[in-house]
PDB file of N, CA and C in Angstrom:
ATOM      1  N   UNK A   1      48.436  86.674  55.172  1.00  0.00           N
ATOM      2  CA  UNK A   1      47.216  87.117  54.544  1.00  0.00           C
ATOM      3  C   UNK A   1      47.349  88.596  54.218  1.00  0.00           C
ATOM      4  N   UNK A   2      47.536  88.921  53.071  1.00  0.00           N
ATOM      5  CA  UNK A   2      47.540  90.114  52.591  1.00  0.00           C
ATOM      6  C   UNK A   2      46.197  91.196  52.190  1.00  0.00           C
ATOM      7  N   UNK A   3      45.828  92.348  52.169  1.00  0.00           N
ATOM      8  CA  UNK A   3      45.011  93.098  52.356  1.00  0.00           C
ATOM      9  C   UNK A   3      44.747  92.925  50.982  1.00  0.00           C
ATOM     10  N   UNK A   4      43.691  93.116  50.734  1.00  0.00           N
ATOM     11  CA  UNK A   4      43.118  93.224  48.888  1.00  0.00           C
ATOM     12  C   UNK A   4      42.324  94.276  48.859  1.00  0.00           C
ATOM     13  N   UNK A   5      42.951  94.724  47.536  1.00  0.00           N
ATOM     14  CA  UNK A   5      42.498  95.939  46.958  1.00  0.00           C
ATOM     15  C   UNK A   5      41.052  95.852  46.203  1.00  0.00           C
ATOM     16  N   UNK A   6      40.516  95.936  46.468  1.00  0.00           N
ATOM     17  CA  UNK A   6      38.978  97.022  45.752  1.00  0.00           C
ATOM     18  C   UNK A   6      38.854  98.330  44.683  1.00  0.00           C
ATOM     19  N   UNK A   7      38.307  97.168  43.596  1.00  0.00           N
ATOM     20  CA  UNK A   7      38.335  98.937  42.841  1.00  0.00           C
ATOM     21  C   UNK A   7      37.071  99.711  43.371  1.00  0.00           C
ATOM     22  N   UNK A   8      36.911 101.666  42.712  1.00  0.00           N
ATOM     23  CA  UNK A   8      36.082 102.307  43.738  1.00  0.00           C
ATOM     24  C   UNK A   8      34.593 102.068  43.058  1.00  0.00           C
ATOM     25  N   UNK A   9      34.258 100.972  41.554  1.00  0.00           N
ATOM     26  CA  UNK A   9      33.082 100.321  41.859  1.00  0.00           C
ATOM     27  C   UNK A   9      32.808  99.019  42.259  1.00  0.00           C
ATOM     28  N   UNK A  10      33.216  98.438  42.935  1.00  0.00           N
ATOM     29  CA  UNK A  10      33.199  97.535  43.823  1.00  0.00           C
ATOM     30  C   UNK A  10      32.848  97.930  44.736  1.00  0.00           C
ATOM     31  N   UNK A  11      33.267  98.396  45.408  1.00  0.00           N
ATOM     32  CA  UNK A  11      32.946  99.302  46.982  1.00  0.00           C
ATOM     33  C   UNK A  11      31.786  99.999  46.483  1.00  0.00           C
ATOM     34  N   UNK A  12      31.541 101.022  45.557  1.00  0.00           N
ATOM     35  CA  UNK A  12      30.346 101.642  45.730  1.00  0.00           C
ATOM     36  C   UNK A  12      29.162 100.752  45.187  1.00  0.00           C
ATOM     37  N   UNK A  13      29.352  99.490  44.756  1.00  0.00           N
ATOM     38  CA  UNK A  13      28.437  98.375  44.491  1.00  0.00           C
ATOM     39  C   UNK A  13      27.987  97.932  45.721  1.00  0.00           C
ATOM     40  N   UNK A  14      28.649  97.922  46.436  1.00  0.00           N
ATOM     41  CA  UNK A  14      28.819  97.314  47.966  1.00  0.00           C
ATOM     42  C   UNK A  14      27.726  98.092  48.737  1.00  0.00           C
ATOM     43  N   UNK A  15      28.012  99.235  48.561  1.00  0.00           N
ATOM     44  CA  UNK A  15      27.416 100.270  49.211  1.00  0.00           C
ATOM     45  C   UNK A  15      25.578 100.357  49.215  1.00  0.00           C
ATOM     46  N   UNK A  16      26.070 100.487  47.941  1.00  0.00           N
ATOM     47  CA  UNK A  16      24.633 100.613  46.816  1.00  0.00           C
ATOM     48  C   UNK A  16      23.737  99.595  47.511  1.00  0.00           C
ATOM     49  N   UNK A  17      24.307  98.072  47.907  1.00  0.00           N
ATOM     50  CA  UNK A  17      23.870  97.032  48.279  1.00  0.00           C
ATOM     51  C   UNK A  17      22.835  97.542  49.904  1.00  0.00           C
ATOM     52  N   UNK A  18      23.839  98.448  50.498  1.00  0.00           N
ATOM     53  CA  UNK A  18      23.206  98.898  51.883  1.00  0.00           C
ATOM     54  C   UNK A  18      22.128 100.055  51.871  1.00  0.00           C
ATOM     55  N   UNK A  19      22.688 100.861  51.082  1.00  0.00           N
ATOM     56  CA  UNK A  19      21.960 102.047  51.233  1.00  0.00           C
ATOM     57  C   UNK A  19      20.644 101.878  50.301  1.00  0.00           C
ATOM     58  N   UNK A  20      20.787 101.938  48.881  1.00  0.00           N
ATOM     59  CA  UNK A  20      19.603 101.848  48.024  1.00  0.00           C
ATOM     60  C   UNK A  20      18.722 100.321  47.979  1.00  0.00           C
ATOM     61  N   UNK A  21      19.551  99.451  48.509  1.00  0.00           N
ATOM     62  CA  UNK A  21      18.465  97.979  48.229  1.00  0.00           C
ATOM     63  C   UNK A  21      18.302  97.586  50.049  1.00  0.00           C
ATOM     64  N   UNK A  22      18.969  98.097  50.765  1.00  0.00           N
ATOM     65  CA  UNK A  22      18.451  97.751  52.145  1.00  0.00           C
ATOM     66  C   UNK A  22      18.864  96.570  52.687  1.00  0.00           C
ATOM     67  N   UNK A  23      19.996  95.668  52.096  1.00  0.00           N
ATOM     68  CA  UNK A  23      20.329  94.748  52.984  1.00  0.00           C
ATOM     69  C   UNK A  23      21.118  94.820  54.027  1.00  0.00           C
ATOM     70  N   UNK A  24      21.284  94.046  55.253  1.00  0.00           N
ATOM     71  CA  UNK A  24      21.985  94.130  56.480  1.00  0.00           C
ATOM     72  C   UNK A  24      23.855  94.596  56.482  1.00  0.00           C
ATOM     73  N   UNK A  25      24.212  95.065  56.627  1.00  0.00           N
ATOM     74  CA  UNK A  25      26.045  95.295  56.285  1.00  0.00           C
ATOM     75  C   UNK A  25      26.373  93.574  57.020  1.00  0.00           C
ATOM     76  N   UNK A  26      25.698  93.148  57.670  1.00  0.00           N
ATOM     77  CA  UNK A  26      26.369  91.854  58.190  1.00  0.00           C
ATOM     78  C   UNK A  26      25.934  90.834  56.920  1.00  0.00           C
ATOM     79  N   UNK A  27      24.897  90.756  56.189  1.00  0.00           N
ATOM     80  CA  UNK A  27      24.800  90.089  55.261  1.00  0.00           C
ATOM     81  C   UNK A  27      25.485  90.150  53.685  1.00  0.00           C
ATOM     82  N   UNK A  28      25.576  91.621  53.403  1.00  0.00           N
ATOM     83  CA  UNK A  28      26.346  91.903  52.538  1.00  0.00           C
ATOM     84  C   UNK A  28      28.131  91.736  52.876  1.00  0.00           C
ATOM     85  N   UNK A  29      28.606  91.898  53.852  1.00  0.00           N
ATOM     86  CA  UNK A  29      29.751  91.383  54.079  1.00  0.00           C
ATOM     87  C   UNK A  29      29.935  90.128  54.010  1.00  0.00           C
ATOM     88  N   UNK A  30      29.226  89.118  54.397  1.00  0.00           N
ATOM     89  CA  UNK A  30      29.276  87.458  54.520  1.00  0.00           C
ATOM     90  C   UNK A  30      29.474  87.110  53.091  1.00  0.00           C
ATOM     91  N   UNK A  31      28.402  87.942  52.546  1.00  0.00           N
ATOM     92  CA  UNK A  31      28.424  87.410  50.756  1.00  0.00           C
ATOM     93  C   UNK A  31      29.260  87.660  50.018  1.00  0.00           C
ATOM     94  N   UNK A  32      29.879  88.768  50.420  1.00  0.00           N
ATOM     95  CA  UNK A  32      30.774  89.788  49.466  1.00  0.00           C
ATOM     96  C   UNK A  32      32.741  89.532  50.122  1.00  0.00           C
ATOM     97  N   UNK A  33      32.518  88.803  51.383  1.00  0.00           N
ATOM     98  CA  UNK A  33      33.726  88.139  51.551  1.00  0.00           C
ATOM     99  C   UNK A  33      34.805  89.494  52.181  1.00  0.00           C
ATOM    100  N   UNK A  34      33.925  90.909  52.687  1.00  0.00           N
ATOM    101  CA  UNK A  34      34.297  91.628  53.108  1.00  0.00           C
ATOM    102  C   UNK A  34      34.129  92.186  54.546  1.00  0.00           C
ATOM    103  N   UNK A  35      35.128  92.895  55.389  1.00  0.00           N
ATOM    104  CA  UNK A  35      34.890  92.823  56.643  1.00  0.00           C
ATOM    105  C   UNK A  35      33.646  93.846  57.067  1.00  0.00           C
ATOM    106  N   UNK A  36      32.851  93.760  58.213  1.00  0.00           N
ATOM    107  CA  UNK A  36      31.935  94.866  58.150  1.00  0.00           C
ATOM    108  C   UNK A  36      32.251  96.285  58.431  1.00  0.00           C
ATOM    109  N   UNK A  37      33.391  96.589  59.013  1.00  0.00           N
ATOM    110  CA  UNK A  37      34.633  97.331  59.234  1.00  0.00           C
ATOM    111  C   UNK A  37      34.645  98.444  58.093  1.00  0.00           C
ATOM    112  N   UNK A  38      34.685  97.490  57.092  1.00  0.00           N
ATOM    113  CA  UNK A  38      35.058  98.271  55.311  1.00  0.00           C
ATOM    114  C   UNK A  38      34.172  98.459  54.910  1.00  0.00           C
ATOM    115  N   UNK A  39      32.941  97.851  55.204  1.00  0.00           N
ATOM    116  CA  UNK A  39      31.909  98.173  54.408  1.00  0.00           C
ATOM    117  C   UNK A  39      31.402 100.004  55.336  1.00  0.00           C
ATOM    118  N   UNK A  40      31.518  99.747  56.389  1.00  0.00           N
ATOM    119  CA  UNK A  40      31.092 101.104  57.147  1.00  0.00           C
ATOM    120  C   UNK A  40      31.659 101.892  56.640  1.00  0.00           C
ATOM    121  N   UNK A  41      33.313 101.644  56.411  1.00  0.00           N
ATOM    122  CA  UNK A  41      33.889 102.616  55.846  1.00  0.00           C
ATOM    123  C   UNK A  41      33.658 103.006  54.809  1.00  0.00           C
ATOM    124  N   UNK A  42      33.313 102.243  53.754  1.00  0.00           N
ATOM    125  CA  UNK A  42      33.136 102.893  52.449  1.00  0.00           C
ATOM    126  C   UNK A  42      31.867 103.244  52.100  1.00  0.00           C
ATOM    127  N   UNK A  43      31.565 103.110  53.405  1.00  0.00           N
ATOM    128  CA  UNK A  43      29.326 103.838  52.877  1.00  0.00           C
ATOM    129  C   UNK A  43      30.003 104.947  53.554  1.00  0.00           C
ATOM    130  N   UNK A  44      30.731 105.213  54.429  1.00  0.00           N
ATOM    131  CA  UNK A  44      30.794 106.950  54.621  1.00  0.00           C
ATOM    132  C   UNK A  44      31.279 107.697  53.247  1.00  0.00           C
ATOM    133  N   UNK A  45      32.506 106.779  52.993  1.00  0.00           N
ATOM    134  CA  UNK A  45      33.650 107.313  51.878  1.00  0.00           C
ATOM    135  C   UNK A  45      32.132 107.563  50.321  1.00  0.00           C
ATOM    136  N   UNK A  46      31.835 106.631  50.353  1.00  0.00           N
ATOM    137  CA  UNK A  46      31.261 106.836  49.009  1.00  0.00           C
ATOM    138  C   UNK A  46      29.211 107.203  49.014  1.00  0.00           C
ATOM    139  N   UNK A  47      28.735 106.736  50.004  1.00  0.00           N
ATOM    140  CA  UNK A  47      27.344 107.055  50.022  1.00  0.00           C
ATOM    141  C   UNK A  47      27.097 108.519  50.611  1.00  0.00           C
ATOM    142  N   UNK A  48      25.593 109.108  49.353  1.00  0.00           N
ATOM    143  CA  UNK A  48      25.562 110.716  49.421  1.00  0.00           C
ATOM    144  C   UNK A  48      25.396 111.403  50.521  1.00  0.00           C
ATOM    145  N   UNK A  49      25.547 112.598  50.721  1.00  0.00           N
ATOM    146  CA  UNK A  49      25.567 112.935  52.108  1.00  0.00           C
ATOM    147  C   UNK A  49      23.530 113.100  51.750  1.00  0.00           C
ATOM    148  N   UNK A  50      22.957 112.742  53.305  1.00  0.00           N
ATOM    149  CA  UNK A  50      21.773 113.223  53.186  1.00  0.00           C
ATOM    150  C   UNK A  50      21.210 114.953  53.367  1.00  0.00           C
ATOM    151  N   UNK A  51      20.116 115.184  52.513  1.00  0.00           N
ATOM    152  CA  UNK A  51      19.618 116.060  52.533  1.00  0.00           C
ATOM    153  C   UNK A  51      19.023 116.944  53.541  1.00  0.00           C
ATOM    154  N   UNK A  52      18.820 116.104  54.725  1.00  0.00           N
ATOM    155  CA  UNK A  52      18.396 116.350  55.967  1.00  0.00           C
ATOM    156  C   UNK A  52      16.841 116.604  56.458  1.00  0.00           C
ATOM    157  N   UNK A  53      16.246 116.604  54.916  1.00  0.00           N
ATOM    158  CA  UNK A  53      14.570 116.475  55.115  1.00  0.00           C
ATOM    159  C   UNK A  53      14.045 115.334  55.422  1.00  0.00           C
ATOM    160  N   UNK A  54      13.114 115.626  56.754  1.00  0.00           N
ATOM    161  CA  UNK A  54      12.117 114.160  56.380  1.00  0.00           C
ATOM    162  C   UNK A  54      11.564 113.341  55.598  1.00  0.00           C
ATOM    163  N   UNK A  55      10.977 113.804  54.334  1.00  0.00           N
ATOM    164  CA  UNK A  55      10.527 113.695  52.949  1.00  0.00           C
ATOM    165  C   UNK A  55      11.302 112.844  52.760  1.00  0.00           C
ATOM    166  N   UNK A  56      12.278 113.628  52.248  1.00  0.00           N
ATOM    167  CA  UNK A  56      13.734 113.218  51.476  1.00  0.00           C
ATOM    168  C   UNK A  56      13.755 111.857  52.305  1.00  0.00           C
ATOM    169  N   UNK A  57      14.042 111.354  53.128  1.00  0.00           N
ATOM    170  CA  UNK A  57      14.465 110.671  54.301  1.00  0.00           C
ATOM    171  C   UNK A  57      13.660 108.968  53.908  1.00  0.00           C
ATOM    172  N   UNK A  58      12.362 109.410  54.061  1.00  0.00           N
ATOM    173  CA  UNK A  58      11.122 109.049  54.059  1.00  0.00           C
ATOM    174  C   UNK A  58      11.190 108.060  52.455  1.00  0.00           C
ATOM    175  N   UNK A  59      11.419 108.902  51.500  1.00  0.00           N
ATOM    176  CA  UNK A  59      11.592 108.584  50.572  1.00  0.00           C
ATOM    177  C   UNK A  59      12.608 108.151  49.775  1.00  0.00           C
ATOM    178  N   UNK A  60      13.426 108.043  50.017  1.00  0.00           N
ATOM    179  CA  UNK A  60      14.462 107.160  49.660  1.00  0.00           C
ATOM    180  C   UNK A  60      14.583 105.702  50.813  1.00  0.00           C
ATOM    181  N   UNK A  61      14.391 105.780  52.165  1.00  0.00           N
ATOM    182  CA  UNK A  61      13.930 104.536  52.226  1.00  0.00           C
ATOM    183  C   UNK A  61      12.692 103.863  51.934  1.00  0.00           C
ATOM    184  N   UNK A  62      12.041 104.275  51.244  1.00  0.00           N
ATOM    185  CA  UNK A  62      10.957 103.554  50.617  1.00  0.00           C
ATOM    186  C   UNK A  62      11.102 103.208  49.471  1.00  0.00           C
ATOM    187  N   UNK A  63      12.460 103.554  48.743  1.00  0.00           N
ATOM    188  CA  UNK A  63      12.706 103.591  47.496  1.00  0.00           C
ATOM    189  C   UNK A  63      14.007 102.234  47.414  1.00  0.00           C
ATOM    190  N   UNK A  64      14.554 102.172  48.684  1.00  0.00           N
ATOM    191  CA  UNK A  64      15.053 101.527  48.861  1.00  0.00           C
ATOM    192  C   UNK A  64      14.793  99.565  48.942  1.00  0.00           C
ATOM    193  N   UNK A  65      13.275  99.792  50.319  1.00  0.00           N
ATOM    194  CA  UNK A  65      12.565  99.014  49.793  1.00  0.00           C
ATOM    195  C   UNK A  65      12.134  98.425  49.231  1.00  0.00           C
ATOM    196  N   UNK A  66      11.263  99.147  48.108  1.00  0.00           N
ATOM    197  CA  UNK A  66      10.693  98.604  46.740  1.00  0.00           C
ATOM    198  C   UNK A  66      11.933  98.039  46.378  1.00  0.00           C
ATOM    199  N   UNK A  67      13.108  98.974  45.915  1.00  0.00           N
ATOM    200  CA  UNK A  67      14.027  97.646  45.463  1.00  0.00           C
ATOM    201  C   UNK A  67      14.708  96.265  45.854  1.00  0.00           C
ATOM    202  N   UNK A  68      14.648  96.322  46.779  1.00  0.00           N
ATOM    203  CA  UNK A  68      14.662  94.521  48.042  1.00  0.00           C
ATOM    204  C   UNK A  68      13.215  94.009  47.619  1.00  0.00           C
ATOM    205  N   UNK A  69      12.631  94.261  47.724  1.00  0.00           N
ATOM    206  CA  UNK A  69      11.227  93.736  46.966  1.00  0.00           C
ATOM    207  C   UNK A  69      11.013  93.066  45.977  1.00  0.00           C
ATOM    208  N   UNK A  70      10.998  94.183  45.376  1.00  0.00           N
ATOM    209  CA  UNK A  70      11.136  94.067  43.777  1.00  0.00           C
ATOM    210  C   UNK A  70      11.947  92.831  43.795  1.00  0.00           C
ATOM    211  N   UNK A  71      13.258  92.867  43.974  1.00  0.00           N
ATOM    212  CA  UNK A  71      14.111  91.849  43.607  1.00  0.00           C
ATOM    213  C   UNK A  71      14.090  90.500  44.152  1.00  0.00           C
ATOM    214  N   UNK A  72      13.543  90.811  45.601  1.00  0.00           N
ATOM    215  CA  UNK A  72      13.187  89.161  46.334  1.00  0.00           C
ATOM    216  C   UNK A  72      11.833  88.280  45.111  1.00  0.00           C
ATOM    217  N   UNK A  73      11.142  89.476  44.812  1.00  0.00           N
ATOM    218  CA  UNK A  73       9.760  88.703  44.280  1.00  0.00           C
ATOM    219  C   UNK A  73      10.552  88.429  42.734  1.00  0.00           C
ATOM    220  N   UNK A  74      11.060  88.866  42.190  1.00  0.00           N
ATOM    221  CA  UNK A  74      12.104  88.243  41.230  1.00  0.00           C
ATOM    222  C   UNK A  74      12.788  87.104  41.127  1.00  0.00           C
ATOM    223  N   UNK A  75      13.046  86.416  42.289  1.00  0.00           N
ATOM    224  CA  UNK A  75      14.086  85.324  42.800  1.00  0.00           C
ATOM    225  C   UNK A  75      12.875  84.602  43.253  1.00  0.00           C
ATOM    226  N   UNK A  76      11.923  84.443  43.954  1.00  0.00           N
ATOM    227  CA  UNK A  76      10.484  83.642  43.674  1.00  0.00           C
ATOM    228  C   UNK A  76      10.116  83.282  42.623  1.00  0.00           C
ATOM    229  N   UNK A  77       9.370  84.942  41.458  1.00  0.00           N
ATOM    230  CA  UNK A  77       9.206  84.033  40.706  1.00  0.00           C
ATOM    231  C   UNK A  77      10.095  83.204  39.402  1.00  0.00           C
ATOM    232  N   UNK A  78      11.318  83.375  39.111  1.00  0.00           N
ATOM    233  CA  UNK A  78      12.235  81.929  38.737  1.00  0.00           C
ATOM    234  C   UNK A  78      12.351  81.212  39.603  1.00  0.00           C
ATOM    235  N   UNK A  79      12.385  81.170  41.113  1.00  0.00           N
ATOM    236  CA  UNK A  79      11.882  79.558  41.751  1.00  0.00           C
ATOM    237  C   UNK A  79      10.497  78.883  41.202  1.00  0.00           C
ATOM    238  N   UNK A  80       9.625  79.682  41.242  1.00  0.00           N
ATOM    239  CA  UNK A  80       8.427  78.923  41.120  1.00  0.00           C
ATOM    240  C   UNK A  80       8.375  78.528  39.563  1.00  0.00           C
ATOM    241  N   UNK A  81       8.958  79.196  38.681  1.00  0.00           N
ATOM    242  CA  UNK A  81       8.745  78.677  37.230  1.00  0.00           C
ATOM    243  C   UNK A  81       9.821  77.344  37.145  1.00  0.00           C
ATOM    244  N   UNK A  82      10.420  77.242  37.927  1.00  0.00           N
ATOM    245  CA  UNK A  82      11.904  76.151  37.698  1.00  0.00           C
ATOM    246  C   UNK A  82      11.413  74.918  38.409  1.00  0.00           C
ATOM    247  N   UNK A  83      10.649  75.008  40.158  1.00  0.00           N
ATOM    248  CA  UNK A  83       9.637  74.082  39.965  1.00  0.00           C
ATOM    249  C   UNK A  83       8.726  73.192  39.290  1.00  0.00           C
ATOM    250  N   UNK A  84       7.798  74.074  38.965  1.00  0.00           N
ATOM    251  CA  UNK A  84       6.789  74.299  38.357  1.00  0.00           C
ATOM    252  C   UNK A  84       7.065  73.201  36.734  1.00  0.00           C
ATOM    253  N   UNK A  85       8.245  73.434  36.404  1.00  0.00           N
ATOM    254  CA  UNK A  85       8.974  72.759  35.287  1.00  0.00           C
ATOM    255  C   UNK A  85       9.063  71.563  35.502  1.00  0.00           C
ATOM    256  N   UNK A  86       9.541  71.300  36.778  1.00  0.00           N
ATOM    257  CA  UNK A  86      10.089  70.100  37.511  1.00  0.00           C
ATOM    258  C   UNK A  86       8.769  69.072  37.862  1.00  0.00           C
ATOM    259  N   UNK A  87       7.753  69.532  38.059  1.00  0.00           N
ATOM    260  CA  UNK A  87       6.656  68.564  38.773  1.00  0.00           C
ATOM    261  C   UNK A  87       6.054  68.176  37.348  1.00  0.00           C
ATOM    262  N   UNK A  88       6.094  68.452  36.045  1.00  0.00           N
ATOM    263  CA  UNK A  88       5.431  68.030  34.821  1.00  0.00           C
ATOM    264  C   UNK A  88       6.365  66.536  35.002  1.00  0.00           C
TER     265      UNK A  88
END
């Protein structure tokens, strides 16, 4: 079993996945077929250093949020319209 290479947006897609949309590194690894190992590593290697304000802090995980949100209620509603299709 040989090691596979990653290009550096892949990994910072990866990243993006943890830091700005808030999912678990154990869930994004399962999906993404990567170890959680690498993913730690490459949120150091590639995610921004923080600002160190509370604010700041405060607000980007809330920003983070909204986007897991946002996107879960996205994936509802095309379930419910694909249903919804289905019971006519």
């Amino acid at each position: 079993m040989g090691k596979a290479n990653f290009s550096d947006d892949f990994k910072r897609d990866a990243v993006a996945q943890i830091t700005e949309r808030g999912y678990p590194v154990a869930e994004v690894s399962k999906r993404l077929g990567v170890s959680s190992h690498s993913l730690y590593a490459w949120k150091k290697k590639f995610s921004q250093p923080s600002g160190g304000d509370d604010k700041d802090l405060e607000i980007r995980r809330l920003k983070r949020e909204l986007a897991r949100v946002t996107e879960e209620r996205d994936i509802l509603k095309k379930a419910t319209a694909y249903f919804a299709r289905d019971a006519k």
